[in-house]
Protein backbone atom coordinates (compact mmCIF):
# COMPACT_ATOMS: atom_id res chain seq x y z
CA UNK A 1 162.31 39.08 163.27
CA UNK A 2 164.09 36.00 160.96
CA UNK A 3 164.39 38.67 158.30
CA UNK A 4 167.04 40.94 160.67
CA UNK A 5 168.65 37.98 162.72
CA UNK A 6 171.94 38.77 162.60
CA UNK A 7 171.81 42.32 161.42
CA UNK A 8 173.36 43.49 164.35
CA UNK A 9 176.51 41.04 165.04
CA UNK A 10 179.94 40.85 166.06
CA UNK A 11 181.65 43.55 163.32
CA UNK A 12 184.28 41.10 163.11
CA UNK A 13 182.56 38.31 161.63
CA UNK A 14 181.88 40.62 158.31
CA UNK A 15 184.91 41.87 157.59
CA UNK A 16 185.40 41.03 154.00
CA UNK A 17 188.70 39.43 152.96
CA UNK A 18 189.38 41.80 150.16
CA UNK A 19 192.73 42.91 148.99
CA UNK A 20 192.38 47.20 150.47
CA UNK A 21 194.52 50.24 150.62
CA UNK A 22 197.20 51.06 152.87
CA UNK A 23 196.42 53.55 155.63
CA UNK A 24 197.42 56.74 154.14
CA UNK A 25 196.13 55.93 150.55
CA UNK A 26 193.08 55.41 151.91
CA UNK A 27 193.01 58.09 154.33
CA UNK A 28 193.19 60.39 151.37
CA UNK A 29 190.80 58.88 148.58
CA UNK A 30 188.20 58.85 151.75
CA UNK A 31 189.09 62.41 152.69
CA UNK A 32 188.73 63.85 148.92
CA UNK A 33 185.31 61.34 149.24
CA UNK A 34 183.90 63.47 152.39
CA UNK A 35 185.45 66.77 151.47
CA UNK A 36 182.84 67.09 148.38
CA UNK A 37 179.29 67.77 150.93
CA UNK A 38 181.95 70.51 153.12
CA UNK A 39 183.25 72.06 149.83
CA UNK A 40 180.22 72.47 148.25
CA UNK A 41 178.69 74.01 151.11
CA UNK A 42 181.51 76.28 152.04
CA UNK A 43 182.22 77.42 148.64
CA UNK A 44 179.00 78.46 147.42
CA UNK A 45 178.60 80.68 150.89
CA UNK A 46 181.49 82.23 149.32
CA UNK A 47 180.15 82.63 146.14
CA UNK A 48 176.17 83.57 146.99
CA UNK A 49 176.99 87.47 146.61
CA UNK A 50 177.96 86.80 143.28
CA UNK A 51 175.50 84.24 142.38
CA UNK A 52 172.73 86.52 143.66
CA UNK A 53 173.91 89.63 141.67
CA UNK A 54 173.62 87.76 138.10
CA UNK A 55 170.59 85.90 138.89
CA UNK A 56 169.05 88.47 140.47
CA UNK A 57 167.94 87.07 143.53
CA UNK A 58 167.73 88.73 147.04
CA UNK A 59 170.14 87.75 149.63
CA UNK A 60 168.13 85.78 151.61
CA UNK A 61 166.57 83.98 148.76
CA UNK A 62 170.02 83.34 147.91
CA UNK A 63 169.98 81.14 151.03
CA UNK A 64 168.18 78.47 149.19
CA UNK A 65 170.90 77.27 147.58
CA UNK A 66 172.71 75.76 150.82
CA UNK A 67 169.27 74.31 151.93
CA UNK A 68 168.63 72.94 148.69
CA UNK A 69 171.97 71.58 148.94
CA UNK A 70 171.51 69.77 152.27
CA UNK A 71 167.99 68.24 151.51
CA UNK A 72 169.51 66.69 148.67
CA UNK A 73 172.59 65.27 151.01
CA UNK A 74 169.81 63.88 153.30
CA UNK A 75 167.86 61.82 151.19
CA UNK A 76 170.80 60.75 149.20
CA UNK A 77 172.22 59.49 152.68
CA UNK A 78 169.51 57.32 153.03
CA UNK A 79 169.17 55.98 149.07
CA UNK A 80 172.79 54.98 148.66
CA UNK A 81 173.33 53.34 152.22
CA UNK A 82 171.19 50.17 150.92
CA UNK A 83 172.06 50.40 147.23
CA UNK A 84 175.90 49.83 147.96
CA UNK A 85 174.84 46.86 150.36
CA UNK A 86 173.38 45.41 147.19
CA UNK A 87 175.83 46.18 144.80
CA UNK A 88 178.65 46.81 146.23
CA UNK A 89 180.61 49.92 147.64
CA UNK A 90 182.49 50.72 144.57
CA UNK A 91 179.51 50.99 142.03
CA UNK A 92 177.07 53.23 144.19
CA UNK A 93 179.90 55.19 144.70
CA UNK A 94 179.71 55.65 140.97
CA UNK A 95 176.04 56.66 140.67
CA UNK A 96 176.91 59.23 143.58
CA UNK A 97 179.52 60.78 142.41
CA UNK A 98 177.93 61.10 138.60
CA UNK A 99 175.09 62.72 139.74
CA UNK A 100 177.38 65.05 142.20
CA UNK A 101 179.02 65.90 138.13
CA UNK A 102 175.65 66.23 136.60
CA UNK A 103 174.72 68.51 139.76
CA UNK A 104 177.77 70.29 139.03
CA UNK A 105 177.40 71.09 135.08
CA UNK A 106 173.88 72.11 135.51
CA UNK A 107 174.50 74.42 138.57
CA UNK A 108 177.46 75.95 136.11
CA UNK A 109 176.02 76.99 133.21
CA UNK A 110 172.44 77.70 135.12
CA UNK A 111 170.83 80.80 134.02
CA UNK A 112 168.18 80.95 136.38
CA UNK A 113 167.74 80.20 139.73
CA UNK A 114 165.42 77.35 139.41
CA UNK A 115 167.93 75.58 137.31
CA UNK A 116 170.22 76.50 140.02
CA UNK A 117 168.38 74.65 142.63
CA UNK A 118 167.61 71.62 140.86
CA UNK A 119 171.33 71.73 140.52
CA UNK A 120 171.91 71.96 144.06
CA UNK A 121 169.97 69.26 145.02
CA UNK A 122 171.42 67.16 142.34
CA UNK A 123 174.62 68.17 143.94
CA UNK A 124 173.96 67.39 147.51
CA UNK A 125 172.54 63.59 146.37
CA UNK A 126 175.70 62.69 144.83
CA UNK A 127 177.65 64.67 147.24
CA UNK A 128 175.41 62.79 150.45
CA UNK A 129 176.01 59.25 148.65
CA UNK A 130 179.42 59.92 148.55
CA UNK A 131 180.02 60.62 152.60
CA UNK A 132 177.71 57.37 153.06
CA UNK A 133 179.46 54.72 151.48
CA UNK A 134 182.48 56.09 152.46
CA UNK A 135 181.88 55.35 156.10
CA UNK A 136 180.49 52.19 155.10
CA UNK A 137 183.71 51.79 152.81
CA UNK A 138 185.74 52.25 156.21
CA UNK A 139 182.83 50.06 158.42
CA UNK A 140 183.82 47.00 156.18
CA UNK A 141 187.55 46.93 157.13
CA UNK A 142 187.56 48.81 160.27
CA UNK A 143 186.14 48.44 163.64
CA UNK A 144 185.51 50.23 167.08
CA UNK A 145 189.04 52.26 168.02
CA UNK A 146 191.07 51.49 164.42
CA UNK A 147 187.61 53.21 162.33
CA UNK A 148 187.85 55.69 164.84
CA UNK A 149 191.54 56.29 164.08
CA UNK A 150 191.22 56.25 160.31
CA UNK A 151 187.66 58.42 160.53
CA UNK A 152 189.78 61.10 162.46
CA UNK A 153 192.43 60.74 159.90
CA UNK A 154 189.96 61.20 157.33
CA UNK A 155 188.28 64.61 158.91
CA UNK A 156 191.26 66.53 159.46
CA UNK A 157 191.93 65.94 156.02
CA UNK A 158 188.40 66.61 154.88
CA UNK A 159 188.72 69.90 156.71
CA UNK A 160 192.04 70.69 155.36
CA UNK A 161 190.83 69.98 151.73
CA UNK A 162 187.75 72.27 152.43
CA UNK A 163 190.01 75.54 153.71
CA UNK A 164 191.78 74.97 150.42
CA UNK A 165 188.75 74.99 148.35
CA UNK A 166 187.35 77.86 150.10
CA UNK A 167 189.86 79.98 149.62
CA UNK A 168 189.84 78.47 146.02
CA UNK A 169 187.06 80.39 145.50
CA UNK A 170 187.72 83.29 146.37
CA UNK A 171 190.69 82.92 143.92
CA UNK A 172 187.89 81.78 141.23
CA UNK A 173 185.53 85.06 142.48
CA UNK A 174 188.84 87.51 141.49
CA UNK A 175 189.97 85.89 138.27
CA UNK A 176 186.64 84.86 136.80
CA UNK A 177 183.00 84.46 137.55
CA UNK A 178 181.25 82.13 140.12
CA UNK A 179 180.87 79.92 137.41
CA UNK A 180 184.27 79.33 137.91
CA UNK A 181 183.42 77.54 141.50
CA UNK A 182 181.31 74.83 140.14
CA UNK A 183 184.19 73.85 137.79
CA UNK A 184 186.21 73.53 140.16
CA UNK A 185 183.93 71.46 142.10
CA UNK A 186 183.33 69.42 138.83
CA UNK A 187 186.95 68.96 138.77
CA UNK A 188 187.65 67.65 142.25
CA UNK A 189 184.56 65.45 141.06
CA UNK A 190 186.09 63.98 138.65
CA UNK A 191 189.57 63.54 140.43
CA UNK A 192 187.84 61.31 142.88
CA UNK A 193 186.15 59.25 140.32
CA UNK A 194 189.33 57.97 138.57
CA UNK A 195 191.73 57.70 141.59
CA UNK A 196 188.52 55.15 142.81
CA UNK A 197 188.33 53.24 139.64
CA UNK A 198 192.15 52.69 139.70
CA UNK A 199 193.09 52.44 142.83
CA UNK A 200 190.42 51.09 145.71
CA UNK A 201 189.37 47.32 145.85
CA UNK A 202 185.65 46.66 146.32
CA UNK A 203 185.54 46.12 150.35
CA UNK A 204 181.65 44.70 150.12
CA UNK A 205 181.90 41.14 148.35
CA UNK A 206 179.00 39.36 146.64
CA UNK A 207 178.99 36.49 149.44
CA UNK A 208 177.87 39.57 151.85
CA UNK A 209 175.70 41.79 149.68
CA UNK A 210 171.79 41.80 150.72
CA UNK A 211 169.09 41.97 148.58
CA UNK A 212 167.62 44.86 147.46
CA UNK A 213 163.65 45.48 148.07
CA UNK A 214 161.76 47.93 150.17
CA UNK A 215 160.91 45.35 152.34
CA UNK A 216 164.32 44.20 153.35
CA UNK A 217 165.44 48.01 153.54
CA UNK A 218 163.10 48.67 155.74
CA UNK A 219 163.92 45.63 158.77
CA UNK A 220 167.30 46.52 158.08
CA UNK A 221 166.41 50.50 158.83
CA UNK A 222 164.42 49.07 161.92
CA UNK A 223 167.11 46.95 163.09
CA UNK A 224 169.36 49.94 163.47
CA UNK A 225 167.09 52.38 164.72
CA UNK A 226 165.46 49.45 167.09
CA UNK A 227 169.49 49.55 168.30
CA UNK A 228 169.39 51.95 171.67
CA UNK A 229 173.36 52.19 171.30
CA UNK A 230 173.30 53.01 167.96
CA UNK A 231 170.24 55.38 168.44
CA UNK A 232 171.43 56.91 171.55
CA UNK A 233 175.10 58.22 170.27
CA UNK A 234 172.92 59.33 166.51
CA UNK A 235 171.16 61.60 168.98
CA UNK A 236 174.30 62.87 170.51
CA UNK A 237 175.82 63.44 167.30
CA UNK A 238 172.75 64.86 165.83
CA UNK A 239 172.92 67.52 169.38
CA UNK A 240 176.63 68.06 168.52
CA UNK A 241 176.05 68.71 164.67
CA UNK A 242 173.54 71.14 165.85
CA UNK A 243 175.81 73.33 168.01
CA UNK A 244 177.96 73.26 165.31
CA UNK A 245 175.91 74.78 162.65
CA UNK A 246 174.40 77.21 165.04
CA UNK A 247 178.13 78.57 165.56
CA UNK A 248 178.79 78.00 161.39
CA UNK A 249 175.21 79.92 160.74
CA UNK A 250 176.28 83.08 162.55
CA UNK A 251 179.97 83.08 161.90
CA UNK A 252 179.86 84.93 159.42
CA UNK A 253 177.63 88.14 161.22
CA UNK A 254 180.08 87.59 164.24
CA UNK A 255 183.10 87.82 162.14
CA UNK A 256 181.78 90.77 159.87
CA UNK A 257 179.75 92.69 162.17
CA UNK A 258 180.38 92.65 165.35
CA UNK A 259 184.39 92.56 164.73
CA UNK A 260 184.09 93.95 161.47
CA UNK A 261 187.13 91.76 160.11
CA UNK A 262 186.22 92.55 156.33
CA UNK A 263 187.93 90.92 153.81
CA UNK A 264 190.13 88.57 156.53
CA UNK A 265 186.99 86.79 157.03
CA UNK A 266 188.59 83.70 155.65
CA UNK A 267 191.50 83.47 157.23
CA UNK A 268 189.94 84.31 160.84
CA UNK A 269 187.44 81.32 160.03
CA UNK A 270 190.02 78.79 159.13
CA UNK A 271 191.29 78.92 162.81
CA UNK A 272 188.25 76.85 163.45
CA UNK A 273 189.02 74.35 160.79
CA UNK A 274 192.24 74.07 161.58
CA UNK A 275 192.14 72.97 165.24
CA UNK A 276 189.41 70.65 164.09
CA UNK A 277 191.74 69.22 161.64
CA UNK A 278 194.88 69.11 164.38
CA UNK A 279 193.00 67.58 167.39
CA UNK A 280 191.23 64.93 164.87
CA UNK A 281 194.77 63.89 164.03
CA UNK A 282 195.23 63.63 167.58
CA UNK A 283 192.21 61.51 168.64
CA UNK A 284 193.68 58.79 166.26
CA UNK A 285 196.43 58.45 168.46
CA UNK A 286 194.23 59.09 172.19
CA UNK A 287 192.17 56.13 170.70
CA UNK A 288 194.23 53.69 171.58
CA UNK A 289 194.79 54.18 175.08
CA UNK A 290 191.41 56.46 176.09
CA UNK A 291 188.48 54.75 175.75
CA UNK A 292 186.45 56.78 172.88
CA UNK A 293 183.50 57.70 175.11
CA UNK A 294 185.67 59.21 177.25
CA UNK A 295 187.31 61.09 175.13
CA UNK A 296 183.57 62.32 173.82
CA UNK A 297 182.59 63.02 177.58
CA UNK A 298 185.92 65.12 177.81
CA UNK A 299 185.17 67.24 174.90
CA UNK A 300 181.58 68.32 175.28
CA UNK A 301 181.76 68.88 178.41
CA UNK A 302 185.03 71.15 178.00
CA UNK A 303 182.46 72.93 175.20
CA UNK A 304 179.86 73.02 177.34
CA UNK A 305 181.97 75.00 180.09
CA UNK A 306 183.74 77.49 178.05
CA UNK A 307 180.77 77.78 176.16
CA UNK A 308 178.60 79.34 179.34
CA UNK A 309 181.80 81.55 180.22
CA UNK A 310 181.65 83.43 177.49
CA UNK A 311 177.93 83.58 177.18
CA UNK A 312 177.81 84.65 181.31
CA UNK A 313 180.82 87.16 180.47
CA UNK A 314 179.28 88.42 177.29
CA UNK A 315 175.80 88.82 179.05
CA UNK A 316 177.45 90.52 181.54
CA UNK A 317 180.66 92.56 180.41
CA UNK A 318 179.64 93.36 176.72
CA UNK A 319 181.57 91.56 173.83
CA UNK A 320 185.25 90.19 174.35
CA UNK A 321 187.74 90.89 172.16
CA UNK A 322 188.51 89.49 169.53
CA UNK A 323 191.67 87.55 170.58
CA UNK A 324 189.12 86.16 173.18
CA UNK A 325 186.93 84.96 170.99
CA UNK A 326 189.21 83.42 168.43
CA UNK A 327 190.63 81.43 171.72
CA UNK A 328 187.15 80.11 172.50
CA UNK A 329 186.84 79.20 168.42
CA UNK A 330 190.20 77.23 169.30
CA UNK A 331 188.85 75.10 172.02
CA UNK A 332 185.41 74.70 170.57
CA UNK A 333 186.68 73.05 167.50
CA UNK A 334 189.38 71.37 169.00
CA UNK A 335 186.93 69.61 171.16
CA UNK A 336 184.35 68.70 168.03
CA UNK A 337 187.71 67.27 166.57
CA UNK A 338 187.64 64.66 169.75
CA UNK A 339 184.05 64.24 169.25
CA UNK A 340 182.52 63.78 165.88
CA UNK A 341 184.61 60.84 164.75
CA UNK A 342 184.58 58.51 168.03
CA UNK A 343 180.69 59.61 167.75
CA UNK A 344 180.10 57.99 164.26
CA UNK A 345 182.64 54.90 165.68
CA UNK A 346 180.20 54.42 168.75
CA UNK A 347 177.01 54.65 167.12
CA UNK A 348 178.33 52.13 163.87
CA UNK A 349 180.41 49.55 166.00
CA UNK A 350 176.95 47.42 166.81
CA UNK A 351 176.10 47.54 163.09
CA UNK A 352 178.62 45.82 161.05
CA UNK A 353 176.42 43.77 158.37
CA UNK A 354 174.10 46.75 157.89
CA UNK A 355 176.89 49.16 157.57
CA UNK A 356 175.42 50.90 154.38
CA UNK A 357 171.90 50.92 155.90
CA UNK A 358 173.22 52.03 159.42
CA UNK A 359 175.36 54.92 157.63
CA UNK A 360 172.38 56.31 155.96
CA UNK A 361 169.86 56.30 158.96
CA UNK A 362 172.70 57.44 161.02
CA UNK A 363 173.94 60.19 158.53
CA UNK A 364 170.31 61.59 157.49
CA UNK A 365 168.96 61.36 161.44
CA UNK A 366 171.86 63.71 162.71
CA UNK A 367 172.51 66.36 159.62
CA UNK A 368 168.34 66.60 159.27
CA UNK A 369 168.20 67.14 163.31
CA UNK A 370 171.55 69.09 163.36
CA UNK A 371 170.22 71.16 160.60
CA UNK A 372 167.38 72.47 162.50
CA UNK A 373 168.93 73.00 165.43
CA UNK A 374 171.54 74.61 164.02
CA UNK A 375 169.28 77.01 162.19
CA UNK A 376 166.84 77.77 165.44
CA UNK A 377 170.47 78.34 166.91
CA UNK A 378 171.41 80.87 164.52
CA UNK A 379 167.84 82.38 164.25
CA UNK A 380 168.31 83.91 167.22
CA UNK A 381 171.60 86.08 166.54
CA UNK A 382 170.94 89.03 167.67
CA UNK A 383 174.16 91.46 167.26
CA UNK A 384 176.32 89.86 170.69
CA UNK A 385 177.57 86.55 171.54
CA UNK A 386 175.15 85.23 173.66
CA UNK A 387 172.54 83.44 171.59
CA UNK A 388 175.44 81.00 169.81
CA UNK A 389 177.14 80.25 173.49
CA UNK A 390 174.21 79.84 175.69
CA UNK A 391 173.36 77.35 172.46
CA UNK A 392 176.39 75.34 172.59
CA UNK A 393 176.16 75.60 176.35
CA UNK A 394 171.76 74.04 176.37
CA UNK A 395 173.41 71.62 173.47
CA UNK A 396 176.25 70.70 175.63
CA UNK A 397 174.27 70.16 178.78
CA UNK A 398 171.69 67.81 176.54
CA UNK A 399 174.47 65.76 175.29
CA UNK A 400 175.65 64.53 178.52
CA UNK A 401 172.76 63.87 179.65
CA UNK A 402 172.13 61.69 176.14
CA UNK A 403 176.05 60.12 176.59
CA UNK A 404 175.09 59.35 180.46
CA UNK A 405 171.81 56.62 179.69
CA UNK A 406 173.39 55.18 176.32
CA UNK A 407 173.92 51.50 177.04
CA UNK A 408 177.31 50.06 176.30
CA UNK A 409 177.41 47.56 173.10
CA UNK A 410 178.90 44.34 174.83
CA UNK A 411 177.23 41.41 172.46
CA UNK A 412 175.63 40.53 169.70
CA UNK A 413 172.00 39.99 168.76
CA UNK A 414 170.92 36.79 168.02
């Protein structure tokens, strides 16, 4: 127990006294940060036709190269989270994002699909390191309602960035090859690399670094998963991750086949990111007057209502239109925008000192968990709306029940 005393304290007491960023500035360098793992998921589903054709792979094999892709997030979410508590924020940030380029070359010039995936994964561990640190970046200078403002800053932008890289390439799909995509990604890569060199002061000084060794990694891994607040909202967000990859698994067969939108696909599955992006912007104002598990309580449970609607009136009455469902898109990711940040805020506010650490556990527990659930979501499309909403309603109902026993973080532990 001496070696975690005081792993879990007041968050103010280890806020370093670094030089940082203004707002904005920093809203954006940690928006291009997070937008790389959404990117490069969202613009290789765009590009797996293509990919498949020239390496002559079947569709569903194809698939492999978004699960690749997310393994290698996970594990890199855990790695990175105690490396930049030894060495600093800025440096691991380095490693990340250089492997997230090697990732990238390999996965452009592959000409096989083994290559491919080893690309992939190389891609998600730089691309997972990078969405890790970044909270921790945020965790060292930011606390409880103001991380929650700049974290909800820093997702609409994220999900702003991604629209515009999705439709990127498609541009890249027209007027070249898939190839085309990774360059891109590469590119953004790269962007993000010098703007942090220049620009962003280290926020995790030497006086407050921890040692590295398995050891130590592992109390500090205990402390925060021995934390029931921290663990309780992880499992939330881990339930709320998973409702949202059930809807993003099956979007595309509700989209294409049961509306048969063809080639406005794109556009009809931005309206999604863009009242994610609009209500996140709100939340960082309703944070300073709402308390944020309030505001979390308000949105799934709003989900969780429209969510059996449409599933009772869908069971019931056949499909909706599609204005109908486009409205429920609306509300569903207007909701996750009042949800996902003040989630992260909740479950990191008890564990300033381990911040890296904490991010890791926190990030690999929920996208591993929200990853499955998502996919046993989405397994069970079956040409109709009901599997995805009577999902998001069972996910809903869970994640009140979670939110209802998760004890409030008052002290710290000494």
């Amino acid at each position: 127990m001496s070696e975690i005393k005081g792993y879990i304290s007041s968050p103010a007491a280890f806020r370093p006294h670094a030089e940082r960023l203004g707002v904005g500035e920093l809203v954006f360098l940690a928006g291009l940060l997070m937008v790389l793992y959404a990117v490069t998921i969202d613009a290789v589903v765009v590009a797996l036709g293509a990919i498949g054709n020239d390496l002559q792979v079947a569709a569903n094999q194809g698939q492999l190269l978004i699960t690749a892709m997310i393994a290698g997030m996970a594990v890199g979410q855990i790695f990175y989270g105690p490396v930049s508590d030894n060495i600093g924020r800025k440096p691991a940030l380095y490693l990340a994002l250089s492997i997230f380029a090697i990732g990238s070359i390999i996965s452009m010039f592959a000409s096989n699909f083994a290559i491919m995936i080893v690309g992939r994964v190389l891609q998600g561990l730089g691309a997972g390191g990078a969405r890790t640190i970044t909270i921790a970046l945020i965790r060292d200078q930011y606390q409880g309602a103001a991380m929650a403002r700049i974290v909800s800053f820093m997702d609409a932008l994220s999900v702003v960035m991604s629209i515009l890289g999705t439709i990127a390439a498609q541009t890249a799909l027209i007027v070249a090859t898939w190839r085309a995509v990774f360059g891109g990604l590469l590119i953004v890569d790269l962007v993000a690399f010098g703007w942090l060199v220049i620009r962003q002061p280290e926020t995790h000084l030497p006086a407050r670094r921890t040692r590295f060794s398995i050891g130590l990694m592992a109390s500090a891994a205990w402390a925060a998963l021995s934390c029931r607040t921290a663990m309780g909202y992880t499992v939330a967000l881990s339930l709320a991750l998973g409702g949202w990859m059930g809807y993003l698994n099956s979007a595309r067969q509700i989209f294409q086949d049961i509306y048969a939108v063809g080639p406005w696909f794109p556009f009809y599955f931005a309206v999604g990111g863009v009242s994610f992006a609009t209500f996140a912007v709100l939340n960082a104002r309703l944070v300073r007057t709402i308390p944020v598990k309030t505001l979390c309580y308000g949105g799934i449970l709003t989900i969780g209502i429209v969510s059996a609607a449409l599933s009772a009136s869908s069971a019931w009455l056949g499909t909706p239109p599609l204005q109908v469902f486009l409205l429920y898109v609306f509300v569903l990711f207007s909701c996750l925008g009042l949800t996902f940040s003040n989630l992260i805020s909740l479950a990191m506010e008890p564990l300033g000192q381990i911040a890296g650490v904490a991010s890791g556990v926190i990030s690999s527990i929920s996208w591993l968990s929200g990853a499955l659930l998502g996919m046993i979501i989405g397994q069970y499309f079956d040409g109709s709306l009901v599997p995805v909403t009577l999902g998001l309603t069972i996910v809903c109902a869970l994640t009140l029940a979670v939110l209802r026993v998760v004890p409030a973080y008052s002290a710290p532990l000494d």
